[in-house]
Protein backbone atom coordinates (compact mmCIF):
# COMPACT_ATOMS: atom_id res chain seq x y z
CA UNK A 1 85.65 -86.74 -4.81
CA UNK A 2 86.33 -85.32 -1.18
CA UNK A 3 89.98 -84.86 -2.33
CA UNK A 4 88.88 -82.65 -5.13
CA UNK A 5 86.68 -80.03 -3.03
CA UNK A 6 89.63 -80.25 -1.07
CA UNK A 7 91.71 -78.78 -3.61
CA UNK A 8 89.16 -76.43 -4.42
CA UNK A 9 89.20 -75.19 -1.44
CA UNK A 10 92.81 -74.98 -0.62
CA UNK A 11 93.56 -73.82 -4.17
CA UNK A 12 95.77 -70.80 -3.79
CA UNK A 13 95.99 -68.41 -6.52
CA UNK A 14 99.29 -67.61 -8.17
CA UNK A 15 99.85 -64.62 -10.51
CA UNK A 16 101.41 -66.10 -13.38
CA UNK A 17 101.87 -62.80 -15.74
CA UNK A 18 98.54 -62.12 -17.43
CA UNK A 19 95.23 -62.72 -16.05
CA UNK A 20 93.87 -66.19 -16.43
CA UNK A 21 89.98 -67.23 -16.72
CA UNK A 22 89.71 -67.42 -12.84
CA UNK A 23 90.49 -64.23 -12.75
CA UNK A 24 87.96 -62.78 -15.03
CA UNK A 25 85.49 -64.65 -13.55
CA UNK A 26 86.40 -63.60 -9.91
CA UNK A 27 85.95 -60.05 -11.58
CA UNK A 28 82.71 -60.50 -12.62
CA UNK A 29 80.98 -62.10 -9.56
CA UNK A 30 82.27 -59.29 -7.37
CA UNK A 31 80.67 -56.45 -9.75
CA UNK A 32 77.70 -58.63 -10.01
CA UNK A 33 77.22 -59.02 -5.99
CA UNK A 34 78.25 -55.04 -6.12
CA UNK A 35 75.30 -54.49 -8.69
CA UNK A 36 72.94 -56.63 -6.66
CA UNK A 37 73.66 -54.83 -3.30
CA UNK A 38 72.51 -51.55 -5.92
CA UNK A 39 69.55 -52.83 -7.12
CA UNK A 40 68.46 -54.00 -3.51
CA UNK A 41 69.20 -50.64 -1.85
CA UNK A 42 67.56 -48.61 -4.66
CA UNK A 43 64.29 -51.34 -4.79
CA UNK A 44 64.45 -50.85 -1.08
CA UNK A 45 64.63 -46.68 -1.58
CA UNK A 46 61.89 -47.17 -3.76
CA UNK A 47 59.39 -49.51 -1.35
CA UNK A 48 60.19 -46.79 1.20
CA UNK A 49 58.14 -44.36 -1.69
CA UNK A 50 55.34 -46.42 -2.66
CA UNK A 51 54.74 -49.37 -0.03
CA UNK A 52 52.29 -47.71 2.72
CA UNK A 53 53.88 -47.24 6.19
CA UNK A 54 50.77 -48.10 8.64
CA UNK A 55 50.46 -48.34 12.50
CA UNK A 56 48.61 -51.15 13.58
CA UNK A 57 46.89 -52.18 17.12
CA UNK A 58 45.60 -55.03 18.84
CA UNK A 59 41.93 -56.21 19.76
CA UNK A 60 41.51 -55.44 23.12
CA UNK A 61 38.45 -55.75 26.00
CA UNK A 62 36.78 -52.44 26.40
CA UNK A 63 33.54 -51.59 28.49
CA UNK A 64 31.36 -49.50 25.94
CA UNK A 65 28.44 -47.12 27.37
CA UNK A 66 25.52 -47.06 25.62
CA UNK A 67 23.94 -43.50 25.18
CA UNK A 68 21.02 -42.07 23.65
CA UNK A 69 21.33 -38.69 22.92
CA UNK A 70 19.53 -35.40 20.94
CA UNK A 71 21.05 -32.58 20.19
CA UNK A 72 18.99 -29.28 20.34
CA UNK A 73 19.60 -25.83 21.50
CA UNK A 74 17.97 -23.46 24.17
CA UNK A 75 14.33 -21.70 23.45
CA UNK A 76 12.57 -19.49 25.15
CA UNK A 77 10.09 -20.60 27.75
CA UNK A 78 7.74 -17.94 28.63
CA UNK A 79 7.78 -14.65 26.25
CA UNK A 80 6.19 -11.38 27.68
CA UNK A 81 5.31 -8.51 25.51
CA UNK A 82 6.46 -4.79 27.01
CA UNK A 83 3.56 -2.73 26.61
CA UNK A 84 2.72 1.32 25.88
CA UNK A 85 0.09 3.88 24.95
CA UNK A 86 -0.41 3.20 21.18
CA UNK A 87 -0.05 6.19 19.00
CA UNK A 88 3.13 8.14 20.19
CA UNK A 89 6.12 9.00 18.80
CA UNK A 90 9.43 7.39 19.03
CA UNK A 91 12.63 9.74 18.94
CA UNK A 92 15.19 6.22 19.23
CA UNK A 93 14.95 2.56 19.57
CA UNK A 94 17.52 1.27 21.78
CA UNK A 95 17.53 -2.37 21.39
CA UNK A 96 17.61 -4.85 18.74
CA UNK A 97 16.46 -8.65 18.07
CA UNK A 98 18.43 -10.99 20.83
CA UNK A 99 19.43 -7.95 22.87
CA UNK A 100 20.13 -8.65 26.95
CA UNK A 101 18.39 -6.38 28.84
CA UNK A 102 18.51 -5.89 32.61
CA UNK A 103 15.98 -3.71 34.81
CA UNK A 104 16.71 -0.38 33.99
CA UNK A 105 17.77 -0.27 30.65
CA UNK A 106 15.92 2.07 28.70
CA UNK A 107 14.28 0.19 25.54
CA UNK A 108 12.94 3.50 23.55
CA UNK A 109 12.96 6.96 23.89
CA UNK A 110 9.79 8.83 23.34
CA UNK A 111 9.26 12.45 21.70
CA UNK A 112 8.83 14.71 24.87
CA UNK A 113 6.96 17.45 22.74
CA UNK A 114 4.39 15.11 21.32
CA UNK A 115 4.04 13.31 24.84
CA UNK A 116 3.04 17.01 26.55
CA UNK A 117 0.75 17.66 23.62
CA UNK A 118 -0.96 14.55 24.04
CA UNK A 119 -1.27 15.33 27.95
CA UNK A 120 -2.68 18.76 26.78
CA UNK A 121 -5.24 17.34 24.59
CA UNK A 122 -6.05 14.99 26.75
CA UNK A 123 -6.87 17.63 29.33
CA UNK A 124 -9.25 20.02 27.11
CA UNK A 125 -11.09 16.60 26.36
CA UNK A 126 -11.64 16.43 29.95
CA UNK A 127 -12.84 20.14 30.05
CA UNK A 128 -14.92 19.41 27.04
CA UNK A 129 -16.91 16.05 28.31
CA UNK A 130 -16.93 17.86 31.82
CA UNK A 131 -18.43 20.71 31.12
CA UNK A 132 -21.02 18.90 28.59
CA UNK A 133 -22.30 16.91 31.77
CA UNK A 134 -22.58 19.86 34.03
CA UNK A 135 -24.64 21.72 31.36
CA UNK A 136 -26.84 18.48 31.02
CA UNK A 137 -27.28 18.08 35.24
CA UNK A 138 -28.25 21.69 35.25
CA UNK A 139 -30.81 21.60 32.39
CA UNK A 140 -32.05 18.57 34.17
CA UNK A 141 -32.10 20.64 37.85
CA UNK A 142 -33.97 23.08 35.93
CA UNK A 143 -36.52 20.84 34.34
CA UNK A 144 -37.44 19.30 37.63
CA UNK A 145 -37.39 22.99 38.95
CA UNK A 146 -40.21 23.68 36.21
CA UNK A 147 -42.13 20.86 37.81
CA UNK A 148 -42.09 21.63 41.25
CA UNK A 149 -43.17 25.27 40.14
CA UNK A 150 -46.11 23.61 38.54
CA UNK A 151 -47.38 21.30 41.06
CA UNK A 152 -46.95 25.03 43.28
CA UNK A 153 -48.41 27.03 40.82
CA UNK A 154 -51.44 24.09 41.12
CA UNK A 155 -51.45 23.82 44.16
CA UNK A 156 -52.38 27.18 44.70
CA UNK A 157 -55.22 27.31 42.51
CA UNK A 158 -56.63 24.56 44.06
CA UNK A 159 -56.37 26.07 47.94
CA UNK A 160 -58.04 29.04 46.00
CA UNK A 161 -60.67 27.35 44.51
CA UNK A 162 -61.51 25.54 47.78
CA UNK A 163 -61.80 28.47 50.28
CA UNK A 164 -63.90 30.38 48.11
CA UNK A 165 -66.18 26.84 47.98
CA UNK A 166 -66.04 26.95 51.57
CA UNK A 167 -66.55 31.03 51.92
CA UNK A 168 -69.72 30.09 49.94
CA UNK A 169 -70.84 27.68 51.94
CA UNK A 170 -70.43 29.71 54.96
CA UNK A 171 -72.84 32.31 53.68
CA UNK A 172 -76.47 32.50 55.18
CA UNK A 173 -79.11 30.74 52.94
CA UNK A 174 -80.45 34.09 51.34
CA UNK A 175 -76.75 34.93 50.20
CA UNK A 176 -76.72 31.95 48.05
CA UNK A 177 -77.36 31.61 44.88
CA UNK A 178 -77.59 27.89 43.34
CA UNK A 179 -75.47 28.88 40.24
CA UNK A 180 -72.43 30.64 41.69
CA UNK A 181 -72.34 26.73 44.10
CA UNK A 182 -72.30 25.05 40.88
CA UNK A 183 -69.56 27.25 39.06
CA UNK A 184 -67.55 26.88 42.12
CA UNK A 185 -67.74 23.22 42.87
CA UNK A 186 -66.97 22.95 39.13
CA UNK A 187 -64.22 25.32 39.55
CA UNK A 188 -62.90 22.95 41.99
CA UNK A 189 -63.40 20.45 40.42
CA UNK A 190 -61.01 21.17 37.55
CA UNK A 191 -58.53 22.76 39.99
CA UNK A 192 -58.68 19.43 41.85
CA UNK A 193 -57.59 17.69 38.40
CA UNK A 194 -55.04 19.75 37.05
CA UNK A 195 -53.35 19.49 40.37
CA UNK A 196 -53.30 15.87 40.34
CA UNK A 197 -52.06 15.55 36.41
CA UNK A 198 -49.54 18.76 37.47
CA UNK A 199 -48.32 16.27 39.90
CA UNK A 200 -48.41 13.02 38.22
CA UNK A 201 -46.06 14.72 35.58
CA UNK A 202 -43.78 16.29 38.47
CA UNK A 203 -43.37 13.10 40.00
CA UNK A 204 -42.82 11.20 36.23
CA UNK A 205 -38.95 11.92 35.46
CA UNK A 206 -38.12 9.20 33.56
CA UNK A 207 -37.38 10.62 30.36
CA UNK A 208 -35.69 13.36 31.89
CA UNK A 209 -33.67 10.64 34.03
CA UNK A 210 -32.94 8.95 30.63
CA UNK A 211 -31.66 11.98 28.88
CA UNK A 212 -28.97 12.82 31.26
CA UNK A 213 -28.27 9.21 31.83
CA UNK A 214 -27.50 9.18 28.11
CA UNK A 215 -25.39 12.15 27.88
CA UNK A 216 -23.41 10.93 31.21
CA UNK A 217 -22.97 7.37 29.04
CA UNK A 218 -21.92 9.64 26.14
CA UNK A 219 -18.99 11.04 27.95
CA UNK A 220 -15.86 8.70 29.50
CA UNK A 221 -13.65 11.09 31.35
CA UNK A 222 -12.67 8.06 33.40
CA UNK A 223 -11.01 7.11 30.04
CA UNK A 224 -9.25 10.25 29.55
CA UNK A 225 -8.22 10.12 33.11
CA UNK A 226 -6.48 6.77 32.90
CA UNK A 227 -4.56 7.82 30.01
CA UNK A 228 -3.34 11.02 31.40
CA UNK A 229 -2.01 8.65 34.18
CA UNK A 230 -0.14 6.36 31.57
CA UNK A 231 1.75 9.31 29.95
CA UNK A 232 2.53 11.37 33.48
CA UNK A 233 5.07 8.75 34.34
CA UNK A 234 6.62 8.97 30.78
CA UNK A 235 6.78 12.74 31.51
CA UNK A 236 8.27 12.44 34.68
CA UNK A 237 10.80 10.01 32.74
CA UNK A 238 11.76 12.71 30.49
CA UNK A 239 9.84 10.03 27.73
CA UNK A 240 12.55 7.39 28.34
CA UNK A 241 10.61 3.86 28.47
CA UNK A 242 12.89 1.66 30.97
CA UNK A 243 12.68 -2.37 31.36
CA UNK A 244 11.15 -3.71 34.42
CA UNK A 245 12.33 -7.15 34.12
CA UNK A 246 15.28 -9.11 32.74
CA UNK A 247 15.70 -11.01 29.55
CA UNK A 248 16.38 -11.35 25.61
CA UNK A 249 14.27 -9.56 23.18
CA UNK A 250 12.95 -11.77 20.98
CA UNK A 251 10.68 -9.17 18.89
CA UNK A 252 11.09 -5.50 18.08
CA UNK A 253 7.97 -3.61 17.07
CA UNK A 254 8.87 -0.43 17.57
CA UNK A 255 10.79 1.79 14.93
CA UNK A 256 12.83 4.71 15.54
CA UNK A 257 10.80 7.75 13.80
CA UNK A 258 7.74 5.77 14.05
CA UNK A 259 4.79 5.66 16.58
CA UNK A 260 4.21 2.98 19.40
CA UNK A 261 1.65 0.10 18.97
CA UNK A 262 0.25 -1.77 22.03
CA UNK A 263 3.48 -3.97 22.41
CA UNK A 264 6.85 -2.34 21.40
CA UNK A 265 8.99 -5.05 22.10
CA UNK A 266 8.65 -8.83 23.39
CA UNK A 267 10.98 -10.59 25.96
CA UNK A 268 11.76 -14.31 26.79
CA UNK A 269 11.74 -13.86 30.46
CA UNK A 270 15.19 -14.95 32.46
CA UNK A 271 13.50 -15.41 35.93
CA UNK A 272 11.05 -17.94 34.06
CA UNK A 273 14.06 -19.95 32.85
CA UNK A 274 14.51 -21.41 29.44
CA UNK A 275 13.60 -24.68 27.97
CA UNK A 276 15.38 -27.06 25.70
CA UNK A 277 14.18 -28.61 22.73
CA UNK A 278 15.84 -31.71 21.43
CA UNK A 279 15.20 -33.84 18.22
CA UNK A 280 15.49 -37.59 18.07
CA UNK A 281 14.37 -40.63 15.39
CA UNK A 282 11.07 -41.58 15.51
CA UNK A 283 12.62 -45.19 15.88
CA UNK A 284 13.99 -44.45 19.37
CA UNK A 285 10.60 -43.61 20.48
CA UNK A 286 10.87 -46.33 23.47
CA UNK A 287 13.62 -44.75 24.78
CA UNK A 288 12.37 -42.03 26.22
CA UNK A 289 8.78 -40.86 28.11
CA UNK A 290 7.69 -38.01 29.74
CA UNK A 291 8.94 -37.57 33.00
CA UNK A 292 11.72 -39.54 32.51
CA UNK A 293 15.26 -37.95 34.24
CA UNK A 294 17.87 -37.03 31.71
CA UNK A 295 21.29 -35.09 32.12
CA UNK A 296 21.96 -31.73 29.40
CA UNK A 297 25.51 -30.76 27.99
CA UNK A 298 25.55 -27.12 26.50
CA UNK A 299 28.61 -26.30 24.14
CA UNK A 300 30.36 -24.34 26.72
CA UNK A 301 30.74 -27.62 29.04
CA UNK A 302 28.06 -26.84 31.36
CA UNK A 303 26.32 -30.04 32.80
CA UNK A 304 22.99 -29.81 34.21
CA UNK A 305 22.11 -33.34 35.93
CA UNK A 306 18.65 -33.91 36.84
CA UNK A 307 16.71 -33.01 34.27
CA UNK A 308 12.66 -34.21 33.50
CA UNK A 309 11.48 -34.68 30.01
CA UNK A 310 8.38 -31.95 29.71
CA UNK A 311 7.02 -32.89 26.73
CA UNK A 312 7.56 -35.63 23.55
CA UNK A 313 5.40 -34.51 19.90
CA UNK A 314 6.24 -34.84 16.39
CA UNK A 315 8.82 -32.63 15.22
CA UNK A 316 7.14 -29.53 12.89
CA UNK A 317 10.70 -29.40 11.09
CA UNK A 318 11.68 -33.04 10.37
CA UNK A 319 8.72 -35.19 10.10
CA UNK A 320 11.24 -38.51 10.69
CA UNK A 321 11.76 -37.05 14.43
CA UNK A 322 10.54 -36.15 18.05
CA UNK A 323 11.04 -33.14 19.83
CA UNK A 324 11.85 -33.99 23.27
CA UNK A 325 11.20 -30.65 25.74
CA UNK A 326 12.74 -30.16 29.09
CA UNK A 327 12.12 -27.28 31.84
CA UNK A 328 15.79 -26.06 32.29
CA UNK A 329 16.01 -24.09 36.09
CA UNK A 330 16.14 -20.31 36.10
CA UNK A 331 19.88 -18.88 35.09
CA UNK A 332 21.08 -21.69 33.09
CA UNK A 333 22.07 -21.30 29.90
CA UNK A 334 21.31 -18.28 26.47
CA UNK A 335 18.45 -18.38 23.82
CA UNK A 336 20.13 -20.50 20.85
CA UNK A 337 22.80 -22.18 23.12
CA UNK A 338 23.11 -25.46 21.55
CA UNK A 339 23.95 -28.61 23.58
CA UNK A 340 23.05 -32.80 23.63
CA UNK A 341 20.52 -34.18 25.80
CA UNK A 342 22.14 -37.38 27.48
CA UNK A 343 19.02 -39.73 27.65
CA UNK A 344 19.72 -43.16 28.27
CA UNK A 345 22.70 -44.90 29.46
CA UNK A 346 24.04 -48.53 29.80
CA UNK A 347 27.81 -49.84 30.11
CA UNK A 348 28.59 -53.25 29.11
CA UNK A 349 31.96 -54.83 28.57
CA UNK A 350 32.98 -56.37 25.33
CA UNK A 351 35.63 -59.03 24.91
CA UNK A 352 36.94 -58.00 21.40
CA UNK A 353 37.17 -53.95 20.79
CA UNK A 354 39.43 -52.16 18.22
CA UNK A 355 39.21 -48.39 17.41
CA UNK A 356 37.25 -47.15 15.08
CA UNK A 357 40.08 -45.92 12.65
CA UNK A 358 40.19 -49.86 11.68
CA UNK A 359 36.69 -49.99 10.69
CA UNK A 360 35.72 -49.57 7.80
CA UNK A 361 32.89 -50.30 5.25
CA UNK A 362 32.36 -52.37 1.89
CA UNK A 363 29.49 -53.17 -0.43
CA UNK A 364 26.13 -53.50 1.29
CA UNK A 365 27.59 -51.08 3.83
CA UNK A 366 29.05 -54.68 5.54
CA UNK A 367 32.05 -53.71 7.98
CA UNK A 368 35.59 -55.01 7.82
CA UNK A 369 39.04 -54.80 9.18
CA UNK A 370 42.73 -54.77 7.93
CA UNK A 371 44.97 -56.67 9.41
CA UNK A 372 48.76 -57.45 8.62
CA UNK A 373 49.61 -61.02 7.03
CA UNK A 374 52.93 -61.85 5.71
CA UNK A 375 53.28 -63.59 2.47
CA UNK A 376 56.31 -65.59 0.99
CA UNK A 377 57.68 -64.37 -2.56
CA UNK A 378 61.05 -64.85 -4.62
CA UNK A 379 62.35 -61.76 -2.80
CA UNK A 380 61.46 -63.50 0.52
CA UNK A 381 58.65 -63.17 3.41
CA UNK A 382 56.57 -59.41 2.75
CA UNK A 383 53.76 -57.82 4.89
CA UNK A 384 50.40 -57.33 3.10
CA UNK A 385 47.37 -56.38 4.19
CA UNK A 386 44.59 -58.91 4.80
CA UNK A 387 40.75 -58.29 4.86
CA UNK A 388 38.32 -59.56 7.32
CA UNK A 389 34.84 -59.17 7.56
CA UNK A 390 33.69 -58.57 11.19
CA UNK A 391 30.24 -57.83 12.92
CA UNK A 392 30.29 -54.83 14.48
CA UNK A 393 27.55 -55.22 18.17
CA UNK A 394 28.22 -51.60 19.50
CA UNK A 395 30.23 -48.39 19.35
CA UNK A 396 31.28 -44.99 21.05
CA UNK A 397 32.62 -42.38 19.94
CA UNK A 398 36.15 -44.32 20.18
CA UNK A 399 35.88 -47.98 19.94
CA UNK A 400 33.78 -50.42 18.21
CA UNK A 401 33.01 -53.66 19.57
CA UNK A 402 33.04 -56.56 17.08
CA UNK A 403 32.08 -60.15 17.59
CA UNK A 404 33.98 -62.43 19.57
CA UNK A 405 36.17 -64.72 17.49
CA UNK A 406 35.80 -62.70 14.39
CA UNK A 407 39.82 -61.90 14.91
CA UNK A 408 42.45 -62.75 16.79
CA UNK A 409 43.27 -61.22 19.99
CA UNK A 410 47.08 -60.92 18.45
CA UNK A 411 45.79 -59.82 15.52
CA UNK A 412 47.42 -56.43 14.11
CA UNK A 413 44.75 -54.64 12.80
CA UNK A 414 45.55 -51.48 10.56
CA UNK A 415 44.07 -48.13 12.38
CA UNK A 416 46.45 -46.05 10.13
CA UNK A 417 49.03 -45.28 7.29
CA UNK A 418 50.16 -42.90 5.34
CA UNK A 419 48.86 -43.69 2.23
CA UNK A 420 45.38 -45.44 1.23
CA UNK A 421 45.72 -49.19 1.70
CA UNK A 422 43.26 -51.79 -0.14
CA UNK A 423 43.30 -55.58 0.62
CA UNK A 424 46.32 -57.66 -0.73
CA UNK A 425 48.31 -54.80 -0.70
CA UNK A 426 52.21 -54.41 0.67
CA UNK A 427 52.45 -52.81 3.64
CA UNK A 428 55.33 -51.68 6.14
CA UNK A 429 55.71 -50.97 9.76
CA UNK A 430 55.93 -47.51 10.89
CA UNK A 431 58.66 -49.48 13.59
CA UNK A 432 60.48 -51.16 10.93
């Protein structure tokens, strides 16, 4: 038997003319192999098309923070309304809803014609209630005049009455006569009376006290006087109303062709500082309590450290949240600037972390993982992808920490390819 594969081997072939069986079958092996190494490169051509090239890491130990965080954005703190006579006319309004204003900056400009019309009839108002009061003192001067001529006039009439009593008297007993006494004591008498009712009514000025009283409460000059004080300024200012304070309108009342109300525009304050409002779930309620120290991020990368939780109450917007209210310190920060409240935080180191590109989620929401598993077929040992269920304990906004012993720490998880990849499917290296 040995000395046959011998000859097999050994066998040299000798062209004997035309071609024998050997030949022909020599022929056909080599265009089979040729068609073989075809078909391989063109099923290999055509896994490079469908089979999913993926990049895969390992599991590796990662210390995850634990925040709590709200996002919110900046309110105003304190608003301030920026007040005027009511009633005047407005020739321009110069600022708008969410304006910046500094000190200075004039806010409206005023009609300068109706403003020194105003002034003017403000003044013959003044003339008017003026001249009303001295025309009620002097009426009153002159009733109390009347009086005092009375209690004269009286007076009088009773020193008259009395000396010619007393001239009688004086007279020698002859001279007298006992009904000219009587008509004069009587005469007396009745002088004696009217003087003392002449005076009782002299001295009696209350109604006359309550009359000019009345008028004097009738007429407020003081009024007029305190708005002719309010509108000299705006005169002097050539009706330009400036800003006296810093800040961002937050209402406009004033319109441009209209007339000024009390307020003509409100201001959140900037040297009152701002306050932010964040929202968080009701659920994370034990998180956070009032004056408890938490650190702010705005959107344009600001940090503000040291923070103290104002306020917690039940959101008016979303009924499922809080809104959490901190003081923020004078200059920091716009109205509307969003930003995240950092409120809690706690590092803690996990044994079995992969990033959160190789998580992913199934029915009930339960988490799993790809990972690459090789599998032996005709064609020879392929790559496939291989599901595993994992419990995921924490994440950031990287990594997700997943239960030790779940996977492997070799393990090659899947965190991405170029085309979707399900479990059991073929897969390929991006190195290979």
């Amino acid at each position: 038997m040995n000395e046959k594969i011998k000859k097999i081997i050994n066998y040299k072939y000798v062209k004997k003319g035309k071609d024998t069986l050997q030949k022909k079958a020599l022929k056909s092996l080599v265009a089979f192999l040729f068609v073989m190494i075809i078909c391989t490169m063109l099923s290999r051509f055509a896994d490079s098309l469908t089979i999913p090239v993926i990049t895969t890491e390992n599991p590796k130990t990662k210390t995850i923070v634990d925040e709590v965080k709200a996002s919110g954005r900046i309110v105003k703190s304190r608003e301030e309304k920026i007040s005027i006579v009511e009633g005047l006319k407005i020739d321009y309004v110069n600022v708008s809803l969410g304006s910046t204003i500094k000190v200075g900056d004039t806010l409206v400009e005023l009609n300068i014609d109706d403003l020194n019309n105003k002034i003017s009839e403000l003044r013959e108002n003044v003339e008017k209630e003026e001249k009303t009061i001295a025309r009620a003192i002097e009426d009153y001067n002159k009733a109390i005049e009347s009086k005092n001529q009375s209690v004269t006039t009286a007076l009088n009439e009773l020193n008259a009455a009395e000396k010619a009593l007393n001239d009688y008297a004086a007279l020698k007993d002859e001279e007298k006569d006992p009904m000219t006494q009587e008509s004069l004591n009587a005469d007396y008498e009745n002088k004696k009376a009217m003087y003392n009712q002449v005076v009782s009514e002299a001295n009696d000025t209350t109604d006359l006290d309550r009359n000019l009283q009345d008028i004097k409460d009738s007429v407020d000059t003081e009024k007029y006087y305190k708005e002719i004080e309010k509108l000299q300024p705006l005169i002097e200012a050539k009706g330009l109303v400036k800003s006296d304070r810093e800040g961002i309108v937050t209402s406009v009342f004033a319109e441009s062709g209209g007339v000024t109300s009390d307020t003509i525009i409100s201001i959140a304050d900037k040297n009152s500082g701002y306050k932010f409002i964040a929202q968080i779930e009701k659920d994370k309620r034990s998180t956070v309590k009032q004056g408890q120290e938490v650190a702010l991020t705005l959107n344009n990368s600001q940090t503000v450290d040291k923070l103290t939780i104002e306020a917690i109450a039940n959101s008016t917007e979303n009924p499922g949240y809080l809104d959490i209210t901190v003081i923020l310190p004078v200059g920091i920060g716009e109205i509307d600037d969003m930003g995240e409240l950092i409120i809690s935080s706690t590092a803690k180191k996990y044994g079995t972390c992969v990033p959160l590109a190789a998580l992913r989620q199934g029915e009930n929401n339960n988490y799993y993982v790809l990972a690459v598993s090789e599998k032996e077929t005709v064609l020879g040992t392929e790559k496939v992808a291989k599901k595993i269920e994992v419990r995921v304990e924490k994440k950031d906004g990287e990594f997700a920490a997943i239960s030790d012993g779940t996977i492997a720490r070799n393990e090659q998880v899947i965190v991405g390819s170029n085309k979707t990849v399900e479990d059991g499917d073929r897969v390929r290296l991006e190195t290979e």
